[in-house]
C-alpha atoms as a PDB file:
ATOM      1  CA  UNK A   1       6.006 228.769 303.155  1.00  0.00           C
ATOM      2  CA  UNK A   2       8.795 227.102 301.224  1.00  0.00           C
ATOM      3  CA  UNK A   3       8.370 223.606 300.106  1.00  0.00           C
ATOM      4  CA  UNK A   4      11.621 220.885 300.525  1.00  0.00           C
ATOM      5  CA  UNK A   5      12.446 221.418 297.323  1.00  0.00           C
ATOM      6  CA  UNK A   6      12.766 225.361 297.012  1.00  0.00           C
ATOM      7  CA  UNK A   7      14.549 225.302 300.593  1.00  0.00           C
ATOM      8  CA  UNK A   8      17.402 222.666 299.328  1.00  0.00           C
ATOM      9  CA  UNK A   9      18.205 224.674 296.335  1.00  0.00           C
ATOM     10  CA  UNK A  10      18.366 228.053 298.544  1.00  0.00           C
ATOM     11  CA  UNK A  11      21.028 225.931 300.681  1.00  0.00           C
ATOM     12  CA  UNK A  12      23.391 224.674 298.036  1.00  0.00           C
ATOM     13  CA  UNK A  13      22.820 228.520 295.668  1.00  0.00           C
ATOM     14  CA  UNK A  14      24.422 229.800 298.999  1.00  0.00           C
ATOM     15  CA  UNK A  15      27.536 227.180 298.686  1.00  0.00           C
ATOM     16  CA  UNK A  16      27.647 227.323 295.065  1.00  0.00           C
ATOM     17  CA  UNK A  17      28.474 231.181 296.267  1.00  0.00           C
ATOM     18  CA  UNK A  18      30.992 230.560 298.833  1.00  0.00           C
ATOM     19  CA  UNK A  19      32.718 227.477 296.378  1.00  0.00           C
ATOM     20  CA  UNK A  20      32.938 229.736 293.073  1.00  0.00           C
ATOM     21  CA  UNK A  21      35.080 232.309 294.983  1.00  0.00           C
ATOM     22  CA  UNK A  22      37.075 229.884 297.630  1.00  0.00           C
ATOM     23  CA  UNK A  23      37.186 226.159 295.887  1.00  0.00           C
ATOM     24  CA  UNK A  24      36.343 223.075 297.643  1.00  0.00           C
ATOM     25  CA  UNK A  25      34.173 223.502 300.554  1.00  0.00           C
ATOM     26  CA  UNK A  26      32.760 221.489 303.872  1.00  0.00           C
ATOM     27  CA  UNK A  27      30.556 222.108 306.077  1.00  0.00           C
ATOM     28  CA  UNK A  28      30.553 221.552 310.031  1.00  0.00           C
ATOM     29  CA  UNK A  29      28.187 221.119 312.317  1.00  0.00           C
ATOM     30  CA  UNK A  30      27.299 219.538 316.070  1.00  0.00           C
ATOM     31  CA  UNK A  31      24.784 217.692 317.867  1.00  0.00           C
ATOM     32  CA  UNK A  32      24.204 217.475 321.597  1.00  0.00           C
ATOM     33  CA  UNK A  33      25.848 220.291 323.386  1.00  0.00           C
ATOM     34  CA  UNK A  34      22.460 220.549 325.574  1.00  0.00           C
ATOM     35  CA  UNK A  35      21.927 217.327 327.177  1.00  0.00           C
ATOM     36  CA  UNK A  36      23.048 215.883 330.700  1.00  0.00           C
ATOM     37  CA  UNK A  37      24.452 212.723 328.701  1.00  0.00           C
ATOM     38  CA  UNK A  38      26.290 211.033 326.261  1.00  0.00           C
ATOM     39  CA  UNK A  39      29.049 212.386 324.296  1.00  0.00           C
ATOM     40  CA  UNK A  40      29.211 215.741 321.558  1.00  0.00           C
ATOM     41  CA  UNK A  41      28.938 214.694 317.937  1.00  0.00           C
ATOM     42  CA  UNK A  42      30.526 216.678 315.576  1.00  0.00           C
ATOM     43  CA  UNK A  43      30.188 215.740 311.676  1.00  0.00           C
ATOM     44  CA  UNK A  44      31.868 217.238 308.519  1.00  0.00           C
ATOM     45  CA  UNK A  45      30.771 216.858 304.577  1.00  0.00           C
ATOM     46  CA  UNK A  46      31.319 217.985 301.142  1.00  0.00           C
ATOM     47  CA  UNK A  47      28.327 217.461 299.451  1.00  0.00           C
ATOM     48  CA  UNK A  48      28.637 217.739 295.153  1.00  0.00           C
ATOM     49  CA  UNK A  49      26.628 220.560 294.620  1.00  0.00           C
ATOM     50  CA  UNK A  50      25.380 219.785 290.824  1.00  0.00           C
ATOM     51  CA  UNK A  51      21.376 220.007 290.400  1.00  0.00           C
ATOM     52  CA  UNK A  52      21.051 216.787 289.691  1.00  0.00           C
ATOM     53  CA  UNK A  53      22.649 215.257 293.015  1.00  0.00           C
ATOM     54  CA  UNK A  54      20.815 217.739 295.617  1.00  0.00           C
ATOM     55  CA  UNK A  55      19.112 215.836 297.592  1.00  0.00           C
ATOM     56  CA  UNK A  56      15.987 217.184 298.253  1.00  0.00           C
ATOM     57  CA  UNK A  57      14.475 217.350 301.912  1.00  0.00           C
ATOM     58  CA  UNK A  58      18.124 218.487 303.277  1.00  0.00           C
ATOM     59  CA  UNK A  59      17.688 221.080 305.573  1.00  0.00           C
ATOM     60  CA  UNK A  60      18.622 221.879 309.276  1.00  0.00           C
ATOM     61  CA  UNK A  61      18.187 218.597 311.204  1.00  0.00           C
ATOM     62  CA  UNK A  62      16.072 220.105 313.806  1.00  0.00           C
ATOM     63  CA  UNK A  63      13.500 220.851 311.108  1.00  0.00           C
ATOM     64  CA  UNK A  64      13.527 217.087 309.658  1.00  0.00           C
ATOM     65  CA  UNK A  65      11.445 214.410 311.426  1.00  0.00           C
ATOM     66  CA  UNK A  66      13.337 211.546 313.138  1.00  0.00           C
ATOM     67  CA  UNK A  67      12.306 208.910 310.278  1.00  0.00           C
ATOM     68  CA  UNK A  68      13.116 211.530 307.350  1.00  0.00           C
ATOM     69  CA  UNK A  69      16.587 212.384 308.750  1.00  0.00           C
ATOM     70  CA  UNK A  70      17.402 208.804 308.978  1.00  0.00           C
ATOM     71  CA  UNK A  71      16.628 208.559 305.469  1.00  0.00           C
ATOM     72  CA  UNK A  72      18.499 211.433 304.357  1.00  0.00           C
ATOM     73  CA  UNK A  73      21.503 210.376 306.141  1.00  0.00           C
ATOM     74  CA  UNK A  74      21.815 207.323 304.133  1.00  0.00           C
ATOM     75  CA  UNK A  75      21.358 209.335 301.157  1.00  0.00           C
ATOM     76  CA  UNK A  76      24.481 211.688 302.514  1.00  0.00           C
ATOM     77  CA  UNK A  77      27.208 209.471 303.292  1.00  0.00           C
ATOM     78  CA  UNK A  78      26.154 207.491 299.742  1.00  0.00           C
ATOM     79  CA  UNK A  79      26.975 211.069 297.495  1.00  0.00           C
ATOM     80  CA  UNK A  80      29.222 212.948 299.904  1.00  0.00           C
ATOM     81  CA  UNK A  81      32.830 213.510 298.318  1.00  0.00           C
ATOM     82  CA  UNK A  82      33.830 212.855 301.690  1.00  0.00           C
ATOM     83  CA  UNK A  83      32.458 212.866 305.190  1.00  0.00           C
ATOM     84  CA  UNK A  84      34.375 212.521 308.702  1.00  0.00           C
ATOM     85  CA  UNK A  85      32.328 212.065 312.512  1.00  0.00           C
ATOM     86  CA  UNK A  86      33.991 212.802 315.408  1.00  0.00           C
ATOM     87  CA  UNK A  87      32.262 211.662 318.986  1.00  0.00           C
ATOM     88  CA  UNK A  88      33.785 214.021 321.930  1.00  0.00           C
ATOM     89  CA  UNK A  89      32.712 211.903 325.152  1.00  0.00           C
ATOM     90  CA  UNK A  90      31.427 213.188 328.476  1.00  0.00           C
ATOM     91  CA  UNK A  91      35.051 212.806 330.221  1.00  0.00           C
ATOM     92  CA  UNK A  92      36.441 215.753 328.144  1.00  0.00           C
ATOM     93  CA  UNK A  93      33.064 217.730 328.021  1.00  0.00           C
ATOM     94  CA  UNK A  94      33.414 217.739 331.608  1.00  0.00           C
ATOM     95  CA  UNK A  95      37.635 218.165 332.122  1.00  0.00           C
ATOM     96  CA  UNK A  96      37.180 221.470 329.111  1.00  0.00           C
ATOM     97  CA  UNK A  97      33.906 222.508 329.284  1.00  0.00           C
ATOM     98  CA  UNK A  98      30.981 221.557 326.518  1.00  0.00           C
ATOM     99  CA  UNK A  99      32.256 224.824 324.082  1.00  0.00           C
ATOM    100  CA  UNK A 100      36.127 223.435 324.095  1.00  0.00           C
ATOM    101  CA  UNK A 101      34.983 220.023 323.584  1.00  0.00           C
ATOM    102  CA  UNK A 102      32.833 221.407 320.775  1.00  0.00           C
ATOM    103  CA  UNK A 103      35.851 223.319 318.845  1.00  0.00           C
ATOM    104  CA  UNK A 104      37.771 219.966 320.108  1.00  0.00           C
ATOM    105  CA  UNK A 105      35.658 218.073 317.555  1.00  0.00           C
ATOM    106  CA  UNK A 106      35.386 220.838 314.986  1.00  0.00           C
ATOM    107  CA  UNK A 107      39.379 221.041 314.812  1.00  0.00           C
ATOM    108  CA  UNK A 108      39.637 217.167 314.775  1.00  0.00           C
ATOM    109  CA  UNK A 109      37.165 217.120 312.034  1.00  0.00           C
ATOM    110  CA  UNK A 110      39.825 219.834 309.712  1.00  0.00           C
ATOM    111  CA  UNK A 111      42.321 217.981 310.238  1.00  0.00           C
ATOM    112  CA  UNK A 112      40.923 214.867 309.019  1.00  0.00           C
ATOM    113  CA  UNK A 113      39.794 216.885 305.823  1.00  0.00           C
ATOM    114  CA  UNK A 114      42.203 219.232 305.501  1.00  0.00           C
ATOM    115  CA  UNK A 115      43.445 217.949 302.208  1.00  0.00           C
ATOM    116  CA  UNK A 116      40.738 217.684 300.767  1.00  0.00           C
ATOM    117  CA  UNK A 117      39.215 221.483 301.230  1.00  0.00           C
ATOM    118  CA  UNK A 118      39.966 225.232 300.916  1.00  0.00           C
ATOM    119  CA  UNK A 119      37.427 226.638 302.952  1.00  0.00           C
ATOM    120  CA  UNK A 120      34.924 224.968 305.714  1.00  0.00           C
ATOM    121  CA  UNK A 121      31.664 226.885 306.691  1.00  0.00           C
ATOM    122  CA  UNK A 122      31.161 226.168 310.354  1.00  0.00           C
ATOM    123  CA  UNK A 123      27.344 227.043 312.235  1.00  0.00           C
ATOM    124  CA  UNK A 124      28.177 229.727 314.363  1.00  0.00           C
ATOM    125  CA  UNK A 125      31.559 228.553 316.584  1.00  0.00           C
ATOM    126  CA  UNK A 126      35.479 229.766 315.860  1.00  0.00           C
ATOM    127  CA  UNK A 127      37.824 227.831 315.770  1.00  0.00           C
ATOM    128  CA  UNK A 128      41.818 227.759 315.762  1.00  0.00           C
ATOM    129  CA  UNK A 129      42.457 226.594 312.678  1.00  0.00           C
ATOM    130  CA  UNK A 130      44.780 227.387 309.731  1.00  0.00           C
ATOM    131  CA  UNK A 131      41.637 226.230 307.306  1.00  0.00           C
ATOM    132  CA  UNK A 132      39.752 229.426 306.112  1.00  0.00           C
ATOM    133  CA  UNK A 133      36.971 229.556 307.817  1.00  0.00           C
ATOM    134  CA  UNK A 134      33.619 230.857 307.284  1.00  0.00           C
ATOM    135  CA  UNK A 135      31.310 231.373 310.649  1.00  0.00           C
ATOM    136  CA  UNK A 136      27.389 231.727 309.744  1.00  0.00           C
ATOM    137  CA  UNK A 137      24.836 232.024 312.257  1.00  0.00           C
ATOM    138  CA  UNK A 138      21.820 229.670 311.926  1.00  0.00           C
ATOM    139  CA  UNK A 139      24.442 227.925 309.211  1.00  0.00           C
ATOM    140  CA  UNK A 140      22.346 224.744 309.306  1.00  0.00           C
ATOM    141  CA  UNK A 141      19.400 226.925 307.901  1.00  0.00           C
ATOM    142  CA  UNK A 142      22.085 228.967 305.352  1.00  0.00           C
ATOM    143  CA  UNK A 143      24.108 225.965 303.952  1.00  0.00           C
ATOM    144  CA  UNK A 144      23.874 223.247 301.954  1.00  0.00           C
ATOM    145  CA  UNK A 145      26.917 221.657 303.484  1.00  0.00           C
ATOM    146  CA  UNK A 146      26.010 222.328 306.994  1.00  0.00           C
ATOM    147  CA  UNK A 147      22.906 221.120 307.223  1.00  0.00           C
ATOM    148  CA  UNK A 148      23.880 218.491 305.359  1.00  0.00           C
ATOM    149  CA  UNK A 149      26.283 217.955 308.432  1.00  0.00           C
ATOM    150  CA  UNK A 150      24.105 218.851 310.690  1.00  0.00           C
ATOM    151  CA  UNK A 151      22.200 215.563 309.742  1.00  0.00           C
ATOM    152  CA  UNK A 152      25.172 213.478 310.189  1.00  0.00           C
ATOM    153  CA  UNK A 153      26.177 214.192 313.988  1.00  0.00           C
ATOM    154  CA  UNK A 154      22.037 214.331 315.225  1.00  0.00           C
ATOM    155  CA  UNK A 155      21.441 210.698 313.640  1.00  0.00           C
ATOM    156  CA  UNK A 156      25.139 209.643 315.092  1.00  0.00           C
ATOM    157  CA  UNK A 157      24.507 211.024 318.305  1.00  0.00           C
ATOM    158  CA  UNK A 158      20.657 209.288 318.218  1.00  0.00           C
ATOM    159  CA  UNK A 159      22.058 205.790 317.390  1.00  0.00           C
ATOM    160  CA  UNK A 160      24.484 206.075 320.168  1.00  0.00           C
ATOM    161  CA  UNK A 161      22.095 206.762 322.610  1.00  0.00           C
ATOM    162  CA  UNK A 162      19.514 204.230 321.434  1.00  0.00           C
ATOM    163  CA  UNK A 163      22.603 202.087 322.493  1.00  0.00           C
ATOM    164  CA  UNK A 164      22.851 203.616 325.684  1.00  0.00           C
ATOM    165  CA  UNK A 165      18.927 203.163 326.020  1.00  0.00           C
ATOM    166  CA  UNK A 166      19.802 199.170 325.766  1.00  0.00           C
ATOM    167  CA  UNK A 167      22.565 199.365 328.776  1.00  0.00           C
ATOM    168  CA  UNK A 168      20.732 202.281 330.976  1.00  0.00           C
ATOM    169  CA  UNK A 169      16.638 201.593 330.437  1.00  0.00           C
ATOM    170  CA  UNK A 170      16.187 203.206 333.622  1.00  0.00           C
ATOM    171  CA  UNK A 171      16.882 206.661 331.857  1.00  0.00           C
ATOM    172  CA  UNK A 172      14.583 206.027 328.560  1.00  0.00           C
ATOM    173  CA  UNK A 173      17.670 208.206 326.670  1.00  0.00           C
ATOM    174  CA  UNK A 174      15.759 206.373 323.875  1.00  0.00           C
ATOM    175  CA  UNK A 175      12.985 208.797 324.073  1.00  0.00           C
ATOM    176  CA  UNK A 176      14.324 212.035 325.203  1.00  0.00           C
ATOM    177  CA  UNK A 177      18.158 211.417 323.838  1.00  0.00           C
ATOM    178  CA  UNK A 178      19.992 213.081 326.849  1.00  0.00           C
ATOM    179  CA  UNK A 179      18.118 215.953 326.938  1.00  0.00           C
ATOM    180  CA  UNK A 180      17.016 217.864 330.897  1.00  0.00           C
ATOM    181  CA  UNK A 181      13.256 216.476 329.874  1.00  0.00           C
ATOM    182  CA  UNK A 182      11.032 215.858 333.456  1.00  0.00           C
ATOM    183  CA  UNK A 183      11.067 212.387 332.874  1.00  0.00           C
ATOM    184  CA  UNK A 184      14.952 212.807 332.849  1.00  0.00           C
ATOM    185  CA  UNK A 185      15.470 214.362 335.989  1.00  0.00           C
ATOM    186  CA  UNK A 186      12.568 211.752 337.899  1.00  0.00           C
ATOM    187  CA  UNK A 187      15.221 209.381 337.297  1.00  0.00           C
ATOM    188  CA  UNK A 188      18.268 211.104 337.896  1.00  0.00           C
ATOM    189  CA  UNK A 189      16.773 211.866 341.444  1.00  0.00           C
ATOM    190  CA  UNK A 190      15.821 208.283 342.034  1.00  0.00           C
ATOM    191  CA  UNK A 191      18.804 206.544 339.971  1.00  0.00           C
ATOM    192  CA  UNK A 192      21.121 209.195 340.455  1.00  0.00           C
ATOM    193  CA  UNK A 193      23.934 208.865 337.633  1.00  0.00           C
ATOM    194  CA  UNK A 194      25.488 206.539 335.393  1.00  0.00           C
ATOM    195  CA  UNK A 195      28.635 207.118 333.514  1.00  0.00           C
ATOM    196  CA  UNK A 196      27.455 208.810 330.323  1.00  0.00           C
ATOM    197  CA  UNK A 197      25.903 211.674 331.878  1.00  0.00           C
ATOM    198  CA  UNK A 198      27.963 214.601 332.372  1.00  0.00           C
ATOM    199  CA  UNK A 199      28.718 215.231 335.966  1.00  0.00           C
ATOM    200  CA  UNK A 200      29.076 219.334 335.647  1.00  0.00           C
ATOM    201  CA  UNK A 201      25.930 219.138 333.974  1.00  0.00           C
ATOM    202  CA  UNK A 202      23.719 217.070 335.931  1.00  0.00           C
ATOM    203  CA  UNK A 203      24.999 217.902 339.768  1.00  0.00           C
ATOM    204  CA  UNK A 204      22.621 219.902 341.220  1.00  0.00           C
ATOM    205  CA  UNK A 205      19.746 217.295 339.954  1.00  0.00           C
ATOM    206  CA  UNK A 206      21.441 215.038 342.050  1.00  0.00           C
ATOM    207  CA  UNK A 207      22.147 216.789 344.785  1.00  0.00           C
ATOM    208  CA  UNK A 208      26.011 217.463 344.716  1.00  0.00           C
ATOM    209  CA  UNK A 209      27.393 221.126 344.823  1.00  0.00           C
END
C-alpha cells in the first residue's frame, strides 16, 4: 500500500506531465452532486508543483478524513497560484438538472481563471469551453491539481452545511451533509422539506409524484 507521501508525488509527476507539454495548468473538481440538499460546489486550483511545496497527504478528498482535509485545505488556498469556488444552489440543480448545474460551475470556474491557464484537467465531466481541456476518470486519484480541488469544494460544501445544520437541526445535515442516509429520510417523512433540499431529488420521500 502506498504511504501519503509516495501517493502525492504520483499526483503532481502526472501534472508535471500534462504542464511540460501544455503550460499552466488547473485542476477542477465537485462536491455534492449526490445529496437531497444544499447546493453543488465546484472548486478550481493551480497548485506550484516544485518538490519542495507538495503538500503531502493531498489526495482524493474522499480518501482524507474530515479533520485531515480541513487541514489540508488551509494548506491549499495558502500555496495555490490561484484558486476560484463556485456554489451552484438547489434552485438551478433543480430548473437544469444536477449534471448542467455541474458543467454550470465547471464553466464559471474557466472563466474566472481563464487568464491565468492553458489547459484545465477536469475529473471525468465535458464541458463547453474554449479552455483545452483534459477529461480523466477517477482525476481526483490521477492529479495533483484535482485532488487538490477536490479538497476545496468537499470542505466548502461541509462548512455550508454545518451552517445549514444551525438553521435546520431537525435534519442533522451536520452529520450526514445532505446525503439519502436513513436518518435523512426519517425526517424528511416527518418534517417533510425545507428550502435547501432539492425538490426533484427528494419527492418521492415525501410523497409528491
Amino acid at each position: 500500500m502506498e504511504d501519503k507521501s509516495t501517493i502525492t508525488r504520483r499526483l503532481a509527476e502526472y501534472d508535471r506531465t500534462i504542464s511540460q507539454k501544455y503550460g499552466r495548468i488547473a485542476g477542477i473538481d465537485e462536491a455534492g452532486r449526490g445529496p437531497l440538499a444544499g447546493p453543488v460546489c465546484v472548486a478550481i486550483v493551480s497548485m506550484p508543483l516544485d518538490e519542495d511545496k507538495l503538500i503531502i497527504g493531498v489526495n482524493d478528498s474522499k480518501k482524507v478524513t474530515e479533520k485531515n482535509r480541513e487541514k489540508l485545505y488551509e494548506e491549499i488556498v495558502s500555496i495555490a497560484n490561484f484558486y476560484h469556488v463556485e456554489l451552484i444552489d438547489e434552485k438551478v440543480i433543480d430548473a437544469v438538472n444536477i449534471l448542467n448545474a455541474t458543467k454550470v460551475g465547471m464553466i464559471n470556474c474557466v472563466d474566472a481563471a481563464r487568464d491565468k491557464i492553458d489547459v484545465v484537467l477536469i475529473d471525468a465531466v465535458k464541458i463547453d469551453t474554449d479552455i483545452p481541456q483534459i477529461n480523466i476518470i477517477k482525476g481526483d486519484a490521477t492529479s495533483y491539481n484535482i485532488a487538490c480541488a477536490s479538497i476545496l469544494a468537499k470542505v466548502t460544501r461541509d462548512r455550508i452545511m454545518l451552517q445549514l445544520d444551525q438553521k435546520y437541526p431537525q435534519y442533522h445535515f451536520a452529520k450526514h451533509k445532505g446525503y439519502g442516509t436513513k436518518e435523512h429520510i426519517l425526517a424528511l417523512k416527518k418534517y417533510g422539506k425545507c428550502e435547501a433540499h432539492r425538490n426533484t431529488f427528494i419527492g418521492h420521500f415525501v410523497g409528491e409524484k
